[in-house]
C-alpha atoms as a PDB file:
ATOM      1  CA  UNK A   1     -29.008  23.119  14.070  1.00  0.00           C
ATOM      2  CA  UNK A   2     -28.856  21.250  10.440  1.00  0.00           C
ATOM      3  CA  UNK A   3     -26.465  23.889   9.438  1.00  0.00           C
ATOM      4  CA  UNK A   4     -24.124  22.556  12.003  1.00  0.00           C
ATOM      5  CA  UNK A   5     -24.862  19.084  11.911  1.00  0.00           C
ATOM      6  CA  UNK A   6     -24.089  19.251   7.734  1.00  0.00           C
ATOM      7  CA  UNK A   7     -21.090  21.331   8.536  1.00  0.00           C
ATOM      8  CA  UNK A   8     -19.587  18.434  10.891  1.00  0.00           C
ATOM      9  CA  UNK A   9     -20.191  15.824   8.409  1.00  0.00           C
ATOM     10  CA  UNK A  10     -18.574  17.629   5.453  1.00  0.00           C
ATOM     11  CA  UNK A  11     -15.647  17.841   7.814  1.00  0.00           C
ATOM     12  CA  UNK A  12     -15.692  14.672   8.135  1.00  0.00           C
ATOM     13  CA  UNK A  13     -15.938  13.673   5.027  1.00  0.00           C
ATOM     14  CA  UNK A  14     -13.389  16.157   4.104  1.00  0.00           C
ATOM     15  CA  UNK A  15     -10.891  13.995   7.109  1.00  0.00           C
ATOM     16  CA  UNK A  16     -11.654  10.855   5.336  1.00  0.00           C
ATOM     17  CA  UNK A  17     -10.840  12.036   2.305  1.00  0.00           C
ATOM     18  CA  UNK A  18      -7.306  13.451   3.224  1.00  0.00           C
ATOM     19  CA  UNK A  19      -6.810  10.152   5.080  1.00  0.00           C
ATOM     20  CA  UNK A  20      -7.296   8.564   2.465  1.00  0.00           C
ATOM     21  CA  UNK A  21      -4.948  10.145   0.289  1.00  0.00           C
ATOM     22  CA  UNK A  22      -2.280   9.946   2.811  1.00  0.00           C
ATOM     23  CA  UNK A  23      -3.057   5.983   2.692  1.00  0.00           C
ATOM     24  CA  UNK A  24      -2.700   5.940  -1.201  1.00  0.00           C
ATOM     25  CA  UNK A  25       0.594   7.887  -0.982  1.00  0.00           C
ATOM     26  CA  UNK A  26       1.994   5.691   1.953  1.00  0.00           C
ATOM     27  CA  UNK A  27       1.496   2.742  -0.302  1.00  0.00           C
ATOM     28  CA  UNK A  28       2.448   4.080  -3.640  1.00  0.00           C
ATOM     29  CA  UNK A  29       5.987   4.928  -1.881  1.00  0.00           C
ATOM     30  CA  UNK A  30       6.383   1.222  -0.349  1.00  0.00           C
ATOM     31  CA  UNK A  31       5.951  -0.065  -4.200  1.00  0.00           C
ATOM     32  CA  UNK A  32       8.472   2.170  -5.389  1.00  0.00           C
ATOM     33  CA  UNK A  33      10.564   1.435  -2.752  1.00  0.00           C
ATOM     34  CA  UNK A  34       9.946  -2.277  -3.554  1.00  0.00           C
ATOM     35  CA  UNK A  35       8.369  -3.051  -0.206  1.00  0.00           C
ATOM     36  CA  UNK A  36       5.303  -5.100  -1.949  1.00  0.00           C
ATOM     37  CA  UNK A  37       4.892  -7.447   0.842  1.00  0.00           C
ATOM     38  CA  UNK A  38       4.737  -4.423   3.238  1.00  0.00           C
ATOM     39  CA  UNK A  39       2.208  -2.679   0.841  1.00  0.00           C
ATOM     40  CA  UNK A  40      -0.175  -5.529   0.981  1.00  0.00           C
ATOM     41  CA  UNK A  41      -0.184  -5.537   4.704  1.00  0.00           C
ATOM     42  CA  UNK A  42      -0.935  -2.122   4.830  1.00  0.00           C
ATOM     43  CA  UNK A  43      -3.933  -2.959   1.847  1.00  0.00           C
ATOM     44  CA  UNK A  44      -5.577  -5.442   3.816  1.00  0.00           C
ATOM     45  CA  UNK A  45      -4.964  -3.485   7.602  1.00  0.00           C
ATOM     46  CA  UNK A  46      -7.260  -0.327   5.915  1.00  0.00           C
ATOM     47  CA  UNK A  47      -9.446  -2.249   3.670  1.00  0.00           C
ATOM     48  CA  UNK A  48      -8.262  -0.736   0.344  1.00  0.00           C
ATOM     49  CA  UNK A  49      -7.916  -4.031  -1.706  1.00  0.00           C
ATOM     50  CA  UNK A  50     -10.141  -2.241  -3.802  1.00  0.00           C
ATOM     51  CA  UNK A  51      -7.996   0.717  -4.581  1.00  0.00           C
ATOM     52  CA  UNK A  52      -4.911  -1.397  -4.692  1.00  0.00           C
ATOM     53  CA  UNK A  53      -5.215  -5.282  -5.465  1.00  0.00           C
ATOM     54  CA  UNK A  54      -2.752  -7.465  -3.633  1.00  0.00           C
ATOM     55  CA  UNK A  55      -2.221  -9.905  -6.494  1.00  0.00           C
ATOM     56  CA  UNK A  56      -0.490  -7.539  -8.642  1.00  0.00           C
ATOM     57  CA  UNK A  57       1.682  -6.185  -5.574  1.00  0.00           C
ATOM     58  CA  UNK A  58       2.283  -9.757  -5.031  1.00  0.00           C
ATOM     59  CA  UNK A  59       3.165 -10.931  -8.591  1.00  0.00           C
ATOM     60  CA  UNK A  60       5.127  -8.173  -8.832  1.00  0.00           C
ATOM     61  CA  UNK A  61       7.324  -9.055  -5.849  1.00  0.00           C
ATOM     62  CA  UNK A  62       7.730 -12.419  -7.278  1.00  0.00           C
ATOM     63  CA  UNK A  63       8.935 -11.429 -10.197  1.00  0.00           C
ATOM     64  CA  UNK A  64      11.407  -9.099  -8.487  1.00  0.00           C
ATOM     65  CA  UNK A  65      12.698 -11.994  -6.485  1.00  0.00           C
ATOM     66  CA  UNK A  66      12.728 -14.285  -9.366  1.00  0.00           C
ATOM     67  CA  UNK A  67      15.266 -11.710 -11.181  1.00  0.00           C
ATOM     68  CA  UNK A  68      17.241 -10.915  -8.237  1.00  0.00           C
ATOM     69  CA  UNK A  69      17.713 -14.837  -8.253  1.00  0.00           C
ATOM     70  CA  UNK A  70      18.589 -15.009 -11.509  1.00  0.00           C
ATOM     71  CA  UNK A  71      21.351 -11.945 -11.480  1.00  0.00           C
ATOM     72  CA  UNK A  72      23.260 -13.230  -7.809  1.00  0.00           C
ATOM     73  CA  UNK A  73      22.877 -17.056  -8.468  1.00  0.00           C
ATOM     74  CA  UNK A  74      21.033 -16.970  -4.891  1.00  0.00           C
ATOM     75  CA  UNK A  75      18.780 -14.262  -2.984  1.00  0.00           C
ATOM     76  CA  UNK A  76      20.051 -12.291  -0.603  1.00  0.00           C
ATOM     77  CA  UNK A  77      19.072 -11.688   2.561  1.00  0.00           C
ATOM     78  CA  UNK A  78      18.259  -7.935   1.954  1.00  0.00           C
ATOM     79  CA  UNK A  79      15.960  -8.910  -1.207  1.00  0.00           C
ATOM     80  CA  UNK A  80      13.771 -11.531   0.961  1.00  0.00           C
ATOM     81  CA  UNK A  81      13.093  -9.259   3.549  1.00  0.00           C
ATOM     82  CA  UNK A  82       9.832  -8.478   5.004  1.00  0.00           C
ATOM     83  CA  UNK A  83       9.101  -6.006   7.847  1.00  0.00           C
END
């Protein structure tokens, strides 16, 4: 009966694990989409702030907008959008 109880928490575990990696690569293609703002909503919604901090995503989003400013002479509505 251990046997089977240790066998249903490795796959568990194992779940977790690929869910987890699905989360990272979910996020990782919103930033190089530049979708920070939707990365950092999905962050906080799973609780991986640790993994990926939302004051870089942030800053980094700012500094996007700041050059897309700079470039047009205004932002556009396509570079201040957030889903």
């Amino acid at each position: 009966m251990q046997n089977i109880e240790c066998l249903h928490e490795i796959s568990v575990l194992s779940f977790s694990v690929d869910i987890l990696f699905m989360f990272l690569g979910i996020i990782e293609e919103l930033v190089k989409r530049h979708r920070q703002i939707d990365a950092v909503h999905f962050v906080q919604a799973f609780g991986l702030s640790e993994t990926f901090p939302p004051a870089p995503l942030l800053k980094t989003y700012v500094e996007e907008l700041k050059d897309t400013i700079e470039n047009n002479g205004d932002a556009t509505a396509t570079s201040l959008k957030v889903c």
